[in-house]
N, C-alpha and C. Protein backbone atom coordinates (compact mmCIF):
# COMPACT_ATOMS: atom_id res chain seq x y z
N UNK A 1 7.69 12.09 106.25
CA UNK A 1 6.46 11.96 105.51
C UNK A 1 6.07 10.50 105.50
N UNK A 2 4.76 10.63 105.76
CA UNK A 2 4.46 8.87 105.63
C UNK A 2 2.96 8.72 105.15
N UNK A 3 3.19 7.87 104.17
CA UNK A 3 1.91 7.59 103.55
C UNK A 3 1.44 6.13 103.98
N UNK A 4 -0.09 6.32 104.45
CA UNK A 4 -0.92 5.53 105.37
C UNK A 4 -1.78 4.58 104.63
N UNK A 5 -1.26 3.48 104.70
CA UNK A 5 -2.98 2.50 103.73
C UNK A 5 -3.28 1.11 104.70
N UNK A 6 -4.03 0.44 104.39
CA UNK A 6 -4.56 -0.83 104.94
C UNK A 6 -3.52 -1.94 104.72
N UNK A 7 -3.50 -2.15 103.30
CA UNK A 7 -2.29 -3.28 103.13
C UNK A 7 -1.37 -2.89 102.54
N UNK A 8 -0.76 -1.51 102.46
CA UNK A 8 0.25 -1.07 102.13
C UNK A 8 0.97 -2.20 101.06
N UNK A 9 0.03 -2.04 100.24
CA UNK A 9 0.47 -3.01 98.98
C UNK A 9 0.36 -2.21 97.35
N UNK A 10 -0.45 -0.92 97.58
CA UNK A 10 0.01 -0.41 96.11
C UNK A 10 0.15 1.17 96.35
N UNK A 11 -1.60 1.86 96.69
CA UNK A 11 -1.48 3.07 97.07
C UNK A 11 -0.55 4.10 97.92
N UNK A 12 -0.34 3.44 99.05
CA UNK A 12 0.76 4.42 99.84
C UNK A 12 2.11 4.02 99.08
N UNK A 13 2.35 2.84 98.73
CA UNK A 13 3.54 2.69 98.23
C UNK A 13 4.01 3.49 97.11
N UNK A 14 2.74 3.80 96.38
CA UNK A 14 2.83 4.74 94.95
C UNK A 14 3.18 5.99 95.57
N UNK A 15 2.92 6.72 96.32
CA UNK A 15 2.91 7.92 97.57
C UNK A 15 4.07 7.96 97.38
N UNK A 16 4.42 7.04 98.39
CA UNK A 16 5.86 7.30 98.85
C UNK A 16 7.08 7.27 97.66
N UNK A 17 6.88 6.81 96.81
CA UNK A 17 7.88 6.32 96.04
C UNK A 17 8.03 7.63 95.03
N UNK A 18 6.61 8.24 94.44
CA UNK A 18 6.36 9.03 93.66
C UNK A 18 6.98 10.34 94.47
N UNK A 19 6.10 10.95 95.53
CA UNK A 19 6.52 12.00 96.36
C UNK A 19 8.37 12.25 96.18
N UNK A 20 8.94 11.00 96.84
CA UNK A 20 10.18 10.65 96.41
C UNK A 20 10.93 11.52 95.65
N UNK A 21 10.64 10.79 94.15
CA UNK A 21 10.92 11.27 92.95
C UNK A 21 10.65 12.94 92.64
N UNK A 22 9.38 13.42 93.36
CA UNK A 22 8.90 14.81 92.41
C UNK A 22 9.66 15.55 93.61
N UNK A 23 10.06 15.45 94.52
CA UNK A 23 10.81 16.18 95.74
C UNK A 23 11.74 16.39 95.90
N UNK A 24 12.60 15.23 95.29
CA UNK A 24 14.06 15.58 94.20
C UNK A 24 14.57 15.85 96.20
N UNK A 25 14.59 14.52 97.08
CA UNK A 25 15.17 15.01 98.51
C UNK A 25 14.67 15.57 99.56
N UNK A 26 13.62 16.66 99.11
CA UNK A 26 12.82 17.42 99.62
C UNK A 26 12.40 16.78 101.40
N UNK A 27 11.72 15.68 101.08
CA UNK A 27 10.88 15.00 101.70
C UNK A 27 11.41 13.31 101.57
N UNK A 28 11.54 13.28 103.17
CA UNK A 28 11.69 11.77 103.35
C UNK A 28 10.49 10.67 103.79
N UNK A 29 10.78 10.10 102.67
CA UNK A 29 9.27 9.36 102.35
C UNK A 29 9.34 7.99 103.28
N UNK A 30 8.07 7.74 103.30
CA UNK A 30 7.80 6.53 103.64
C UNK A 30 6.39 6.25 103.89
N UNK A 31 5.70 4.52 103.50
CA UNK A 31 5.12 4.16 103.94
C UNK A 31 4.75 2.97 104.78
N UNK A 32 3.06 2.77 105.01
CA UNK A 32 2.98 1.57 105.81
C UNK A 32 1.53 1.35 106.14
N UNK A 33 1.48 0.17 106.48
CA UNK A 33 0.04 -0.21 106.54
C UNK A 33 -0.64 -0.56 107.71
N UNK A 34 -2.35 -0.18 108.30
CA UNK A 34 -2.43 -0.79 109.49
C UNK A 34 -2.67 -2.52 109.61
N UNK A 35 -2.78 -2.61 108.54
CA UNK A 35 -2.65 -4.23 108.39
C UNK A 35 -2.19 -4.69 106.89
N UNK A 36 -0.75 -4.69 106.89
CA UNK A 36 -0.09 -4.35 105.92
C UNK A 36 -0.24 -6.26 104.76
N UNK A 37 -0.54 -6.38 103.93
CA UNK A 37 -0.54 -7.74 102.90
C UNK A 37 0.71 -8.50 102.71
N UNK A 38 1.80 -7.85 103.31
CA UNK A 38 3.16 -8.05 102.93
C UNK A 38 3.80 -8.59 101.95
N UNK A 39 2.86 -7.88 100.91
CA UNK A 39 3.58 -8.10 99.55
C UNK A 39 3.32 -6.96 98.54
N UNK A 40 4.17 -6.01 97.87
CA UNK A 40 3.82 -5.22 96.75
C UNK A 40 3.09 -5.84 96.00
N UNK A 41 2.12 -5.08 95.15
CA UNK A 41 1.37 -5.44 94.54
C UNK A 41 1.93 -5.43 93.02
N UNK A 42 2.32 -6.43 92.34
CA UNK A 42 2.93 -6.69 91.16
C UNK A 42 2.61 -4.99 90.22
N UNK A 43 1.55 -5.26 89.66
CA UNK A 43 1.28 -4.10 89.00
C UNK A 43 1.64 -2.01 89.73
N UNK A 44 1.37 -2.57 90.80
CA UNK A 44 2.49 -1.09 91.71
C UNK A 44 4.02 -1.38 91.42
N UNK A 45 5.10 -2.14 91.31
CA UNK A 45 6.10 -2.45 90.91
C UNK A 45 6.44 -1.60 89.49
N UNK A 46 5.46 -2.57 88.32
CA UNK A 46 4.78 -2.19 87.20
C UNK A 46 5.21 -0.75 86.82
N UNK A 47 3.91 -0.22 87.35
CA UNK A 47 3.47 1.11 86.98
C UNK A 47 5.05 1.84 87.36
N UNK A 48 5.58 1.94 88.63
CA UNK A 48 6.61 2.48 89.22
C UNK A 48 7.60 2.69 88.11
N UNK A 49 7.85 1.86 87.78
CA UNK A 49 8.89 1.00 86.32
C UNK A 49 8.96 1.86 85.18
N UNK A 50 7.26 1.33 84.48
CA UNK A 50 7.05 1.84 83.39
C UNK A 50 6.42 3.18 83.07
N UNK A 51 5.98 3.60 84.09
CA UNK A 51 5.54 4.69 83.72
C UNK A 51 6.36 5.99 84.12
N UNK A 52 6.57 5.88 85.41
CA UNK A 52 7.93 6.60 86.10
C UNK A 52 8.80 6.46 86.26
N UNK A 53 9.37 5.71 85.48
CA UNK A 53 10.92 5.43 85.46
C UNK A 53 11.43 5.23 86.73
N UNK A 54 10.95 4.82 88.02
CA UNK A 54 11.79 4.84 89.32
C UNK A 54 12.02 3.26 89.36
N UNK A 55 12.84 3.20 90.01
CA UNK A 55 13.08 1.69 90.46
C UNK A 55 12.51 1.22 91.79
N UNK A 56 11.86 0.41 91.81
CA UNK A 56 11.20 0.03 93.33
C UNK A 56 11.67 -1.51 93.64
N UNK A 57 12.71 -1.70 93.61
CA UNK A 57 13.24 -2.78 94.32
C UNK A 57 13.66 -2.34 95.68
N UNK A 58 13.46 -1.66 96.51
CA UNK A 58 13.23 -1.49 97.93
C UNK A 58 12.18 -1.12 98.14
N UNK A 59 10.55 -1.04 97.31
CA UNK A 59 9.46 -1.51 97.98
C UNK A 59 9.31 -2.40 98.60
N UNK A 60 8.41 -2.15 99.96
CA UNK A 60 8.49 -3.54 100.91
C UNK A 60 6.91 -2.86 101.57
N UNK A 61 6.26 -4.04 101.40
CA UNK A 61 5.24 -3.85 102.81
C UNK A 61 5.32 -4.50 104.31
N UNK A 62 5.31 -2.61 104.65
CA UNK A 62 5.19 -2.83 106.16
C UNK A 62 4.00 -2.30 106.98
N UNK A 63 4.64 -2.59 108.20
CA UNK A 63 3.49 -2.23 109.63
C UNK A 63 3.47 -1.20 109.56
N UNK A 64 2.64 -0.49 110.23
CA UNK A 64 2.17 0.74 110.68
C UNK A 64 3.48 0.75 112.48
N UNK A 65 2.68 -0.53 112.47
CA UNK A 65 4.38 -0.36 114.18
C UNK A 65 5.21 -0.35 113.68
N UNK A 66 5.96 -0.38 112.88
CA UNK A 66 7.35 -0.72 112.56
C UNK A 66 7.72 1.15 112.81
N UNK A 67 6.77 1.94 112.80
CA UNK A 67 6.93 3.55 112.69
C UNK A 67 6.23 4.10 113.81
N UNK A 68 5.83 3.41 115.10
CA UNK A 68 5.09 4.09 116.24
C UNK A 68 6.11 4.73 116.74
N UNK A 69 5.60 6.00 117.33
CA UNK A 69 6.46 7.09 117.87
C UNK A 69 7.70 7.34 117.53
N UNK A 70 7.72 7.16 115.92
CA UNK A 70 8.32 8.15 115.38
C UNK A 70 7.98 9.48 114.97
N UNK A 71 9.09 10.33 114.86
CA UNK A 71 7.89 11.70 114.73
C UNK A 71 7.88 11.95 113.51
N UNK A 72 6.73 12.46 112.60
CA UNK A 72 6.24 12.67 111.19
C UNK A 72 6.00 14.20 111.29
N UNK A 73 6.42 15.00 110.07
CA UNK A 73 5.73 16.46 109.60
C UNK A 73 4.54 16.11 109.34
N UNK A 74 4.29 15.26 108.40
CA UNK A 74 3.48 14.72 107.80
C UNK A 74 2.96 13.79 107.49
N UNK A 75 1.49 13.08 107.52
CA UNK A 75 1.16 11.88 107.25
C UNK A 75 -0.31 12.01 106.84
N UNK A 76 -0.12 11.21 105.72
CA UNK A 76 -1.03 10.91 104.34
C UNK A 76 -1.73 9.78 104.56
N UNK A 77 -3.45 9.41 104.80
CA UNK A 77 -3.56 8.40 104.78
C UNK A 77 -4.14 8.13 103.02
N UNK A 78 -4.31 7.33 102.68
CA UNK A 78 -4.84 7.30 100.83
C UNK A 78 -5.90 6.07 101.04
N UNK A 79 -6.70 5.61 101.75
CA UNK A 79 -7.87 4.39 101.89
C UNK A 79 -8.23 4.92 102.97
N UNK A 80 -9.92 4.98 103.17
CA UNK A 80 -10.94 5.40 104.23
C UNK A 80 -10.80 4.81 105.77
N UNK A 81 -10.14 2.99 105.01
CA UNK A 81 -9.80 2.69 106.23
C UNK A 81 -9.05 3.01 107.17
N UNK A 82 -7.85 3.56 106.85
CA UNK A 82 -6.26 3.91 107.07
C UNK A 82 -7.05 5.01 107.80
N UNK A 83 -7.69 5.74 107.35
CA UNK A 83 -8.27 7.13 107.74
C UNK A 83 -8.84 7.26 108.99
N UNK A 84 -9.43 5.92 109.03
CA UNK A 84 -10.52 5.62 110.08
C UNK A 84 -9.61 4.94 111.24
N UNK A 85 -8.37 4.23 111.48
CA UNK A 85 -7.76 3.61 112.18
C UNK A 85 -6.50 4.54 112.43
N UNK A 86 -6.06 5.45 111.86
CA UNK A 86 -4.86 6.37 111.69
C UNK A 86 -4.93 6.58 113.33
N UNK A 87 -3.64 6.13 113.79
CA UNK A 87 -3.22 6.70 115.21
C UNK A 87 -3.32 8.20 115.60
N UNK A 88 -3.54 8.54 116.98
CA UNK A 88 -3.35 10.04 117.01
C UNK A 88 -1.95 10.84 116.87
N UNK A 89 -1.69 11.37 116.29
CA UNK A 89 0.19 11.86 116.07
C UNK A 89 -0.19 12.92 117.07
N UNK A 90 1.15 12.62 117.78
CA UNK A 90 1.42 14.26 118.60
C UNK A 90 2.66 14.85 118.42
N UNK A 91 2.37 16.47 119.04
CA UNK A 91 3.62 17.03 118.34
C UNK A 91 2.40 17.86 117.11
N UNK A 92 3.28 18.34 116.20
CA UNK A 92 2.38 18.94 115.00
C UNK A 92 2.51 18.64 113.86
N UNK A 93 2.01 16.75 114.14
CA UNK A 93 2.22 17.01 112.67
C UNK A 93 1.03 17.03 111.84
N UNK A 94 0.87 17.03 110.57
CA UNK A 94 0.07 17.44 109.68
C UNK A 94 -0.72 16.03 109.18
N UNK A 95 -1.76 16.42 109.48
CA UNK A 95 -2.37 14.42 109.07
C UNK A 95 -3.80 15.31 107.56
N UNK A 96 -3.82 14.55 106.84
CA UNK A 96 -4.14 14.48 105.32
C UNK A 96 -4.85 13.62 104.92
N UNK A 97 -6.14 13.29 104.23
CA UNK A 97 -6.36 12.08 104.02
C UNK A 97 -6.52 12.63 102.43
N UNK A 98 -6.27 11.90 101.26
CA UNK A 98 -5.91 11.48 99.86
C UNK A 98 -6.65 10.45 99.66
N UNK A 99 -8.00 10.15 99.48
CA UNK A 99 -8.41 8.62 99.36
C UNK A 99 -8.21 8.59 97.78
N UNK A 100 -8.06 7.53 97.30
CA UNK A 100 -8.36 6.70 96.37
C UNK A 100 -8.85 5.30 96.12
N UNK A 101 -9.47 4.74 95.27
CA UNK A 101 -9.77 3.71 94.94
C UNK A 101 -9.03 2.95 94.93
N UNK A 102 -8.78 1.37 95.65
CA UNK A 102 -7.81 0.32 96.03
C UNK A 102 -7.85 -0.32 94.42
N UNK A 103 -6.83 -0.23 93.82
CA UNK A 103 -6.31 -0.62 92.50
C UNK A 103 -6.10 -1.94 92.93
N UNK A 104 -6.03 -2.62 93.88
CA UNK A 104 -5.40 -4.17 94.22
C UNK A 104 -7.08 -5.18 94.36
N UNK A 105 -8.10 -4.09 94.38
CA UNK A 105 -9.39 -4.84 94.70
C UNK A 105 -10.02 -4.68 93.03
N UNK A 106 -9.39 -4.55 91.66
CA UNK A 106 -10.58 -3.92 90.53
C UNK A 106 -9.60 -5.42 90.10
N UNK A 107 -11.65 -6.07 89.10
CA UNK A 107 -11.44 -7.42 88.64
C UNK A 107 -10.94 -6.79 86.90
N UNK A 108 -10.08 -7.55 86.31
CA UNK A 108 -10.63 -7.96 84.49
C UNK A 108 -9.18 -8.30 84.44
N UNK A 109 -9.08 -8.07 83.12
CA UNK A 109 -7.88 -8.89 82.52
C UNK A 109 -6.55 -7.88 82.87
N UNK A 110 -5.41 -8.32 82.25
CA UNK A 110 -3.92 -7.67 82.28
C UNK A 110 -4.24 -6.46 82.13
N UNK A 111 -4.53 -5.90 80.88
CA UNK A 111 -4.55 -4.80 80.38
C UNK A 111 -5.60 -3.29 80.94
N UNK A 112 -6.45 -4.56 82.05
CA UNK A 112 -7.80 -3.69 82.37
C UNK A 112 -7.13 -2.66 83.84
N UNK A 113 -6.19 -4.18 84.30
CA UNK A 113 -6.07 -3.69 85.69
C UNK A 113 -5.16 -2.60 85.68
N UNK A 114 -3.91 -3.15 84.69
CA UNK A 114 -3.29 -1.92 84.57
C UNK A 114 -3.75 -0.53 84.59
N UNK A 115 -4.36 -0.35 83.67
CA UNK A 115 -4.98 0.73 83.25
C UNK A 115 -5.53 1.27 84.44
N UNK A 116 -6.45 0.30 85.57
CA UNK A 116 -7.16 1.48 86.47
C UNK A 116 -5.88 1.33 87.67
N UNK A 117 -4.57 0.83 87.79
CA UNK A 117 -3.86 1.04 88.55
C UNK A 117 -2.71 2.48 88.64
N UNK A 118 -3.02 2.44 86.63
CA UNK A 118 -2.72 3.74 86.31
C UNK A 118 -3.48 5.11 86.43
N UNK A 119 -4.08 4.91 86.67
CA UNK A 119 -5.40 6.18 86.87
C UNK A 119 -5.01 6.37 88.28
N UNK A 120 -5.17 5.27 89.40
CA UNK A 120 -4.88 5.99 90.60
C UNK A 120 -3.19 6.49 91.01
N UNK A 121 -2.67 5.58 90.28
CA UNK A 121 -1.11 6.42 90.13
C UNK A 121 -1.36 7.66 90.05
N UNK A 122 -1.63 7.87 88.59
CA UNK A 122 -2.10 9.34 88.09
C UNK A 122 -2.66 10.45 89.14
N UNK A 123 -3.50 9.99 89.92
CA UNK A 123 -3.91 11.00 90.83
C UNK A 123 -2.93 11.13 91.74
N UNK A 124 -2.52 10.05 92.36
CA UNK A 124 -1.62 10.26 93.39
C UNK A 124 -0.25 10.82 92.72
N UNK A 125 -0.03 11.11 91.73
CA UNK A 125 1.06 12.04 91.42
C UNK A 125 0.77 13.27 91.04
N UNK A 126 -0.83 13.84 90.71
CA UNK A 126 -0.97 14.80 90.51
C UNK A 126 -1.00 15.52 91.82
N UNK A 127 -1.16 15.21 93.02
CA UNK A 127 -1.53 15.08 94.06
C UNK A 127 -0.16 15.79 94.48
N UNK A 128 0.46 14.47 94.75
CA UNK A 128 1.95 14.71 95.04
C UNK A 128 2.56 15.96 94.04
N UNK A 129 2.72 16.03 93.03
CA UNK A 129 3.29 17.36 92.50
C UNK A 129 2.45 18.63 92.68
N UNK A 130 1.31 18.82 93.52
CA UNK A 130 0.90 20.00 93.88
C UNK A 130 1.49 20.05 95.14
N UNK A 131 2.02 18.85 96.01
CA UNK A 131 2.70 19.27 97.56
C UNK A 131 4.08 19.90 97.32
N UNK A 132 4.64 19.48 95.98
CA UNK A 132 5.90 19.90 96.23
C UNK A 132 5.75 21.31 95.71
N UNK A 133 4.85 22.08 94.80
CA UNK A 133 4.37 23.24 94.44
C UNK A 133 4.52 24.40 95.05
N UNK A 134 4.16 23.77 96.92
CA UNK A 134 3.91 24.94 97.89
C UNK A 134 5.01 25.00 98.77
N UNK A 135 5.15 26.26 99.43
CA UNK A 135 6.06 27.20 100.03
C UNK A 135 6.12 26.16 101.49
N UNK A 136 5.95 24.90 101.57
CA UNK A 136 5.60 24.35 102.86
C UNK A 136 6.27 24.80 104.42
N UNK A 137 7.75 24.63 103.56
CA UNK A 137 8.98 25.02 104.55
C UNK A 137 8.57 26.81 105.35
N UNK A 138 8.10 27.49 104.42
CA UNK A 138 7.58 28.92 104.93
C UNK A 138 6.22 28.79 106.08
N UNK A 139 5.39 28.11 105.60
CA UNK A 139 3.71 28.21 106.30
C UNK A 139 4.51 27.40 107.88
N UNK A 140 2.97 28.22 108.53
CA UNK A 140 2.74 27.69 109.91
C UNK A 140 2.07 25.82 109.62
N UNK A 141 1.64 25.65 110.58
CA UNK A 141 1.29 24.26 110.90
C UNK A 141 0.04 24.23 110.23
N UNK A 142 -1.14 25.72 110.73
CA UNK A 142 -2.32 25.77 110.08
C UNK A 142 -2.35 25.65 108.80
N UNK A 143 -1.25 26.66 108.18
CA UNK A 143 -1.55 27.01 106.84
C UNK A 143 -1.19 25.82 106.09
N UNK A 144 -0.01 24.59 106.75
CA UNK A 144 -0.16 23.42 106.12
C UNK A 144 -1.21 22.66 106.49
N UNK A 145 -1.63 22.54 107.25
CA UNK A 145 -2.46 21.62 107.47
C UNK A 145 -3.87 22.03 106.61
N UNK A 146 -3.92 23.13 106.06
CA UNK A 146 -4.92 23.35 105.50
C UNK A 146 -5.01 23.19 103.86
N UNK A 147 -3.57 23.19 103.26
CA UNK A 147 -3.22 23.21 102.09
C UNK A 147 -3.46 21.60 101.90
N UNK A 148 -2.90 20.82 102.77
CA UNK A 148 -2.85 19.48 102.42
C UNK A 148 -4.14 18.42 102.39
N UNK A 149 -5.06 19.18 103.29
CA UNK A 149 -6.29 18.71 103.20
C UNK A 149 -6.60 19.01 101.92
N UNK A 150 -6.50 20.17 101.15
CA UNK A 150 -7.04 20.89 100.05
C UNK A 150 -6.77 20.04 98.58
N UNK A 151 -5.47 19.73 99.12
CA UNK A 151 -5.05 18.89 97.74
C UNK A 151 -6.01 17.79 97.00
N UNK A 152 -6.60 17.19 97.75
CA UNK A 152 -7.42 15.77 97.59
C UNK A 152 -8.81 16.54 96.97
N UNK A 153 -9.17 17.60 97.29
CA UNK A 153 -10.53 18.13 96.76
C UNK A 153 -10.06 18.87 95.12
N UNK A 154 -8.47 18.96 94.59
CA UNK A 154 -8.25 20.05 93.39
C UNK A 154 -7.69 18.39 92.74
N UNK A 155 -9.01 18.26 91.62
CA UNK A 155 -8.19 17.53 90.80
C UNK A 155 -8.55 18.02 89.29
């Protein structure tokens, strides 16, 4: 599983880390960026921490090469851009796009940013706990590939 962003600095990282957690193994996560910032974004650390109790001291931003022709079930992009630059995967795997709003681009104070970094957390875990919901391991390729598109439109 790999979750897809631009600077793989908050959103995919929340993906991957969260997915993680609600999959309890399920799913081996990972993300990366097509032009990755190479730095977590303090408040993605944050949120990870305090709100989900996970530990993200092996968050790291990376490349999108660091993962060429590896093979993916699945891949999540979560920014329009990612969406728009996402390599072609071959083989079958399941490509998804999840956009959200870049929490690393909203201006105001401590308390402001948090807050809307938590909101897109929030989605991206509501998100993520409807993937782990479904029978995935059972469905064909279609029937995933159709569920996972679906997710991003049920909020």
């Amino acid at each position: 599983m790999l979750f897809l962003c631009t600077g793989n600095s908050a959103r995919s990282i929340l993906g991957e880390f969260l997915l993680r957690q609600l999959g309890q193994g399920a799913f081996d996560t990972r993300s990366a960026g097509s032009h990755p910032s190479g730095a977590v974004h303090p408040c993605t650390l944050r949120i990870l921490r305090e709100v989900y109790a996970i530990d993200p001291t092996t968050a790291r931003s990376k490349s999108l090469d660091a993962f060429r022709g590896q093979p993916f079930d699945f891949v999540i992009t979560v920014c329009d851009q990612a969406q728009e630059s996402c390599p072609i995967w071959t083989g079958r795997t399941v490509v998804a796009h999840w956009g959200s709003r870049d929490p690393a681009l909203f201006q105001g104070d401590e308390a402001e940013i948090f807050a809307h970094f938590k909101q897109v957390a929030d989605q991206i875990h509501r998100r993520a706990a409807r993937m782990c919901s479904l029978p995935l391991a059972s469905w064909d390729w279609e029937r995933r590939h159709q569920a996972l598109r679906e997710i991003a439109g049920v909020e």
